[in-house]
PDB file of N, CA and C in Angstrom:
ATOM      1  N   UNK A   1     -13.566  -5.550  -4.023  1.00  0.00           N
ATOM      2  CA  UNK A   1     -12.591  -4.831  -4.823  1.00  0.00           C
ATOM      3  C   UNK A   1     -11.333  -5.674  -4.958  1.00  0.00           C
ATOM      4  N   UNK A   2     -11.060  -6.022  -6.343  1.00  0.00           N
ATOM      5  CA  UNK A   2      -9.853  -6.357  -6.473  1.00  0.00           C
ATOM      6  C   UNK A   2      -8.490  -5.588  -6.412  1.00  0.00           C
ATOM      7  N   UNK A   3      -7.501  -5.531  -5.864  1.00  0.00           N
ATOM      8  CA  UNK A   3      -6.461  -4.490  -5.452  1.00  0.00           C
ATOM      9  C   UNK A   3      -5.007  -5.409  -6.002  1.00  0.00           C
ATOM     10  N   UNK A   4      -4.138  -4.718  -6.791  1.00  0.00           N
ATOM     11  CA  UNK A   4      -2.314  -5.113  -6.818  1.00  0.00           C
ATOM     12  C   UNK A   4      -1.715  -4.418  -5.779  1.00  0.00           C
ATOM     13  N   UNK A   5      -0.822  -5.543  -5.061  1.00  0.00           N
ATOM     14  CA  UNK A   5       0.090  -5.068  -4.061  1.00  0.00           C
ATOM     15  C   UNK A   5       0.687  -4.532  -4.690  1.00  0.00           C
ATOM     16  N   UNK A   6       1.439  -3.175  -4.409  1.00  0.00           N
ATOM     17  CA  UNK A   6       3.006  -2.352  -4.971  1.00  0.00           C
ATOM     18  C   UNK A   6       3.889  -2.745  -3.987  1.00  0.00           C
ATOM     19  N   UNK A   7       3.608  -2.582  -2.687  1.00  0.00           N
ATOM     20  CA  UNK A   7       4.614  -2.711  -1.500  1.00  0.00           C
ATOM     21  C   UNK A   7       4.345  -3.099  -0.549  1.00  0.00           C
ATOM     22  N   UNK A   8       4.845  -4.029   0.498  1.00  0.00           N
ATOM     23  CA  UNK A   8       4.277  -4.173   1.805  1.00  0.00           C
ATOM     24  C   UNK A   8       5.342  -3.755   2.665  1.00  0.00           C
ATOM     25  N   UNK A   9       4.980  -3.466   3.808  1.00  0.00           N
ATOM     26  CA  UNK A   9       5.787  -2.443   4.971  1.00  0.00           C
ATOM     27  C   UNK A   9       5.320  -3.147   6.381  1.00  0.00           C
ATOM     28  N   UNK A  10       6.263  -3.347   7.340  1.00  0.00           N
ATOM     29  CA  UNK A  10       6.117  -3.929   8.634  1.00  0.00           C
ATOM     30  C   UNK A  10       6.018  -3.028   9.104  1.00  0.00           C
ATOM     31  N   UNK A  11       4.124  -3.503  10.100  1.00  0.00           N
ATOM     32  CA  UNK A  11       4.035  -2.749  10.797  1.00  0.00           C
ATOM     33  C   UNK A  11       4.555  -2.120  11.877  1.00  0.00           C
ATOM     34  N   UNK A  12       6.017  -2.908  12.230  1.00  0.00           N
ATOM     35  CA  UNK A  12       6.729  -2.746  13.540  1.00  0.00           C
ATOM     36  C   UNK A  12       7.815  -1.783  13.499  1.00  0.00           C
ATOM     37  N   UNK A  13       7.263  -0.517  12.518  1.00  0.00           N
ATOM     38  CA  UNK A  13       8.385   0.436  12.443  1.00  0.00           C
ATOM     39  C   UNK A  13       8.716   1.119  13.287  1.00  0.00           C
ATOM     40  N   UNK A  14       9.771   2.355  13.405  1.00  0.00           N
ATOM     41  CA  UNK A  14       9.801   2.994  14.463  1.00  0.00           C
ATOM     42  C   UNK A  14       8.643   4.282  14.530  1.00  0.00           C
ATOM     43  N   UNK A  15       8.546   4.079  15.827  1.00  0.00           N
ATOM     44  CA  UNK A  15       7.384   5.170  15.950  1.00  0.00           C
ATOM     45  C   UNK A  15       7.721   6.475  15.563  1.00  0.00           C
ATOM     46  N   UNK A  16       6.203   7.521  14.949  1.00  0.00           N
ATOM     47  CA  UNK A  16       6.216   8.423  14.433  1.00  0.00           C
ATOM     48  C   UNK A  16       6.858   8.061  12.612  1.00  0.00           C
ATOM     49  N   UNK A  17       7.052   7.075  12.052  1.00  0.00           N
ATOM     50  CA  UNK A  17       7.312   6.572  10.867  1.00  0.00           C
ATOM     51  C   UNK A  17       6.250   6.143   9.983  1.00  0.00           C
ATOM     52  N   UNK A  18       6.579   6.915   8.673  1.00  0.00           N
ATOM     53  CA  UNK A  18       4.478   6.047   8.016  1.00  0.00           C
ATOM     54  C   UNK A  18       4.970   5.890   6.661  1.00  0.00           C
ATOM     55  N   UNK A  19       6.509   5.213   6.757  1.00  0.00           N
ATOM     56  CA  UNK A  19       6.806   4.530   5.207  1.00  0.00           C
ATOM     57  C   UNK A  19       5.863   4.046   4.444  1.00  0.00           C
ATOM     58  N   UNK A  20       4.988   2.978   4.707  1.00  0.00           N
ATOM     59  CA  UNK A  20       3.646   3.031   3.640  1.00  0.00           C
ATOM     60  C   UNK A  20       3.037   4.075   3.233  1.00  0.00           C
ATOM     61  N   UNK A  21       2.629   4.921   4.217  1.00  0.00           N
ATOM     62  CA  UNK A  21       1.783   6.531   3.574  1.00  0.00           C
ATOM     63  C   UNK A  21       2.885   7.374   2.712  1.00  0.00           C
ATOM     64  N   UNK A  22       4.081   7.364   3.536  1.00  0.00           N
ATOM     65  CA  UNK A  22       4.857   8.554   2.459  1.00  0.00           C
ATOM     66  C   UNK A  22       5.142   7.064   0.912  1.00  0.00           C
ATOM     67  N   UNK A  23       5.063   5.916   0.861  1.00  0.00           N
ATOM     68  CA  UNK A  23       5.377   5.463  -0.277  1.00  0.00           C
ATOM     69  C   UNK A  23       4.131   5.800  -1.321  1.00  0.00           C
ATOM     70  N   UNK A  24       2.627   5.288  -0.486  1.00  0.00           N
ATOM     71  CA  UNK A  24       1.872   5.699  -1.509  1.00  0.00           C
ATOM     72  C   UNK A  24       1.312   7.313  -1.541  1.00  0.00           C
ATOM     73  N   UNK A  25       1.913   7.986  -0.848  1.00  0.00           N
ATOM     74  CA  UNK A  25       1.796   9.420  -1.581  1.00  0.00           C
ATOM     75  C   UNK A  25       2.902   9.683  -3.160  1.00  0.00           C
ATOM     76  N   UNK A  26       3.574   9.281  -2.763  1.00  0.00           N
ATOM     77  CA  UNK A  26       4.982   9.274  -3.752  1.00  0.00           C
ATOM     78  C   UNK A  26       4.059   8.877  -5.030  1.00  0.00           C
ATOM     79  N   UNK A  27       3.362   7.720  -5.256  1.00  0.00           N
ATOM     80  CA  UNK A  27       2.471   7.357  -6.152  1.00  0.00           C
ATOM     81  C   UNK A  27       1.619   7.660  -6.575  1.00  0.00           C
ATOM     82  N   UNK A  28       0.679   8.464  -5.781  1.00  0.00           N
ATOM     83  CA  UNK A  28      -0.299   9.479  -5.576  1.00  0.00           C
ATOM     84  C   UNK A  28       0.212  10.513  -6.980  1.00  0.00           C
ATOM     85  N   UNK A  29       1.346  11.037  -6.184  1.00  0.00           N
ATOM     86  CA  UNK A  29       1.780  12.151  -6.961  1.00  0.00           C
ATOM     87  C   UNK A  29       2.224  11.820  -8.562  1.00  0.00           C
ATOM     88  N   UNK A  30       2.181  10.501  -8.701  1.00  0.00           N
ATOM     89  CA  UNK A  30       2.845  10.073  -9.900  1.00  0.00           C
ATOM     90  C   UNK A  30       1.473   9.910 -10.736  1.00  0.00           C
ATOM     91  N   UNK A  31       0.103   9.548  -9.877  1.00  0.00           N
ATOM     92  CA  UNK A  31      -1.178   8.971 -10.824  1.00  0.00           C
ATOM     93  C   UNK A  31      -1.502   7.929 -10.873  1.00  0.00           C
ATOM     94  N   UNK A  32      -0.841   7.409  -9.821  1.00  0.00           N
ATOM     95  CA  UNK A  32      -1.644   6.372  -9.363  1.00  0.00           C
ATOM     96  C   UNK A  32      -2.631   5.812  -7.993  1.00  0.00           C
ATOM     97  N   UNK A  33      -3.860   5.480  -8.013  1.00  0.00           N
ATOM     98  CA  UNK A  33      -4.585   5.837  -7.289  1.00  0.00           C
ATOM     99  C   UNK A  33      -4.418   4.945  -5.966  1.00  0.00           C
ATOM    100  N   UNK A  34      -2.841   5.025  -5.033  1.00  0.00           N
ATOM    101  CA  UNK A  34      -2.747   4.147  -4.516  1.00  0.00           C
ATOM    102  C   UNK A  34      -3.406   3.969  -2.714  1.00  0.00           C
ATOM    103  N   UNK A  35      -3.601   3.495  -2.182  1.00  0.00           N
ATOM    104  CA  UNK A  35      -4.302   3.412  -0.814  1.00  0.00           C
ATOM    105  C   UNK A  35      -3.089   2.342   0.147  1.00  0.00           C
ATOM    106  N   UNK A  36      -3.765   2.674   1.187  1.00  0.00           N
ATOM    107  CA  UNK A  36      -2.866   2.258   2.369  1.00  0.00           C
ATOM    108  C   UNK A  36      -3.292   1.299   3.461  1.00  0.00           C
ATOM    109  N   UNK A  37      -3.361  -0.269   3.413  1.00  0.00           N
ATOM    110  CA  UNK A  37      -4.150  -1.107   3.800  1.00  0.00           C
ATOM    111  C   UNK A  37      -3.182  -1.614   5.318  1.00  0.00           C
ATOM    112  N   UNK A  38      -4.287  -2.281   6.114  1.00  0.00           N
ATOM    113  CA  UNK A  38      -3.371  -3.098   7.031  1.00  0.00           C
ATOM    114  C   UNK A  38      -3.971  -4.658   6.879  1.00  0.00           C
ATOM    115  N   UNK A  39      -2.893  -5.394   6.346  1.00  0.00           N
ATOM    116  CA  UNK A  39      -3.048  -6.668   6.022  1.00  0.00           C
ATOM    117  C   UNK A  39      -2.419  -7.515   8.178  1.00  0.00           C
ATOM    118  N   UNK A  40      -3.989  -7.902   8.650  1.00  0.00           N
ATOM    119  CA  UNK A  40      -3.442  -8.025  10.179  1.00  0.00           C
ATOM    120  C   UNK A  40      -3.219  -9.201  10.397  1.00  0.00           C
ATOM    121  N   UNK A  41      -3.278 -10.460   9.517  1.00  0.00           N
ATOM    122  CA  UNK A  41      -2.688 -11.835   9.309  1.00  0.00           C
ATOM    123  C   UNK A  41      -1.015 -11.746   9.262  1.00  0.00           C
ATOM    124  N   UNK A  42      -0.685 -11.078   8.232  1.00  0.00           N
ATOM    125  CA  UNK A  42       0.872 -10.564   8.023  1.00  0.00           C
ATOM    126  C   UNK A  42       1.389  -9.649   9.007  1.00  0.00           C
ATOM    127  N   UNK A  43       0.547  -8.881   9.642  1.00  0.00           N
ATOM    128  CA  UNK A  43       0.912  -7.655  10.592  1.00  0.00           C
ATOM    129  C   UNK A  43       1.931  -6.722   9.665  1.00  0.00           C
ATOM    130  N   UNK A  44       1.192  -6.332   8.848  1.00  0.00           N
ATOM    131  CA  UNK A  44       1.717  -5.074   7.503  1.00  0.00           C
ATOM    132  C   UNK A  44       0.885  -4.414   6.890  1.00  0.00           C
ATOM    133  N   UNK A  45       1.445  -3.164   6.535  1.00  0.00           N
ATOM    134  CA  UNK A  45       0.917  -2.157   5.848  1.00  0.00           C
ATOM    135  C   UNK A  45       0.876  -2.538   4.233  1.00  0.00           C
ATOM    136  N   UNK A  46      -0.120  -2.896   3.484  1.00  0.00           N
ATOM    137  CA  UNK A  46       0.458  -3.194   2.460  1.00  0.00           C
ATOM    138  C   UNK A  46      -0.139  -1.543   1.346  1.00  0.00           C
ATOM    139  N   UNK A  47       0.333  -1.284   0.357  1.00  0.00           N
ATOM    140  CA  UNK A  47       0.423  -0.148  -0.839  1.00  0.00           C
ATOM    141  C   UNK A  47      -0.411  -1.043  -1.554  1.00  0.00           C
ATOM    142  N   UNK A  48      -1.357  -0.190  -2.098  1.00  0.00           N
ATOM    143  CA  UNK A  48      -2.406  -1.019  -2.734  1.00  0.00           C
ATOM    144  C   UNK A  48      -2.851  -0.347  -4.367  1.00  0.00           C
ATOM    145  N   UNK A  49      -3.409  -0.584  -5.084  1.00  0.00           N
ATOM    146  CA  UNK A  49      -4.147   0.200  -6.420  1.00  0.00           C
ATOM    147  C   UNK A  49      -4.915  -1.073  -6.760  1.00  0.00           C
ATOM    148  N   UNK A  50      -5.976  -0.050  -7.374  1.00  0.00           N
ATOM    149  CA  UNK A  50      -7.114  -1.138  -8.033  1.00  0.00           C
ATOM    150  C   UNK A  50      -6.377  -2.100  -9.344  1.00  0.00           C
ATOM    151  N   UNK A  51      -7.058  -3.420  -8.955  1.00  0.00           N
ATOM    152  CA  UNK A  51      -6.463  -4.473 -10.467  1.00  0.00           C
ATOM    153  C   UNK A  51      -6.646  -4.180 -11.334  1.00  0.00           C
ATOM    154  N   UNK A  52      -6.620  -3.648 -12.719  1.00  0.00           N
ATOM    155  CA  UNK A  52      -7.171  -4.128 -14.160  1.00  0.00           C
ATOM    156  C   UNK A  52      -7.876  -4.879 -14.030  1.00  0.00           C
ATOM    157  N   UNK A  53      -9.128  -4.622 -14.780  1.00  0.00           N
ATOM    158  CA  UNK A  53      -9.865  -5.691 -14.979  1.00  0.00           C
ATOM    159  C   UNK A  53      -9.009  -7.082 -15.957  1.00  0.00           C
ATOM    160  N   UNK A  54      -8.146  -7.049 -16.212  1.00  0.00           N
ATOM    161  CA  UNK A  54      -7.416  -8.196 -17.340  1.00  0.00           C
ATOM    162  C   UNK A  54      -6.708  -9.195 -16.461  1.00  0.00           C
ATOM    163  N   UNK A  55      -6.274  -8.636 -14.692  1.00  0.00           N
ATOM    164  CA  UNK A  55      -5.334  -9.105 -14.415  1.00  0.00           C
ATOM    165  C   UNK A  55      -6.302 -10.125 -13.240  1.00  0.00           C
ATOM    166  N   UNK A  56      -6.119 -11.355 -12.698  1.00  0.00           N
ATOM    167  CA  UNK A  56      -6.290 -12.168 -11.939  1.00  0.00           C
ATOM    168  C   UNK A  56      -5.298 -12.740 -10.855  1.00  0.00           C
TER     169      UNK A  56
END
């Protein structure tokens, strides 16, 4: 699956904090079909949605 980053978020937030989840709900709610990845090279949450097929 190809995926566009919207946002990435350090995972080293304060606990009980899920800025990535409340960002891609926010998006959710807008229509876009966004998901909530852990990129563990970067050690981050990154906000995700499927690519367009147009985009590379």
């Amino acid at each position: 699956m190809r995926a566009k980053v919207l946002e990435r978020f350090s995972a080293g937030g304060p606990r009980g904090s899920w800025p990535a989840e409340e960002y891609a709900a926010r998006r959710r709610a807008e229509g876009q079909p966004a998901t909530v990845v852990m990129d563990l090279k970067s050690d981050a949450f990154l906000v995700v949605v499927p690519a367009s097929p147009d985009e590379d």
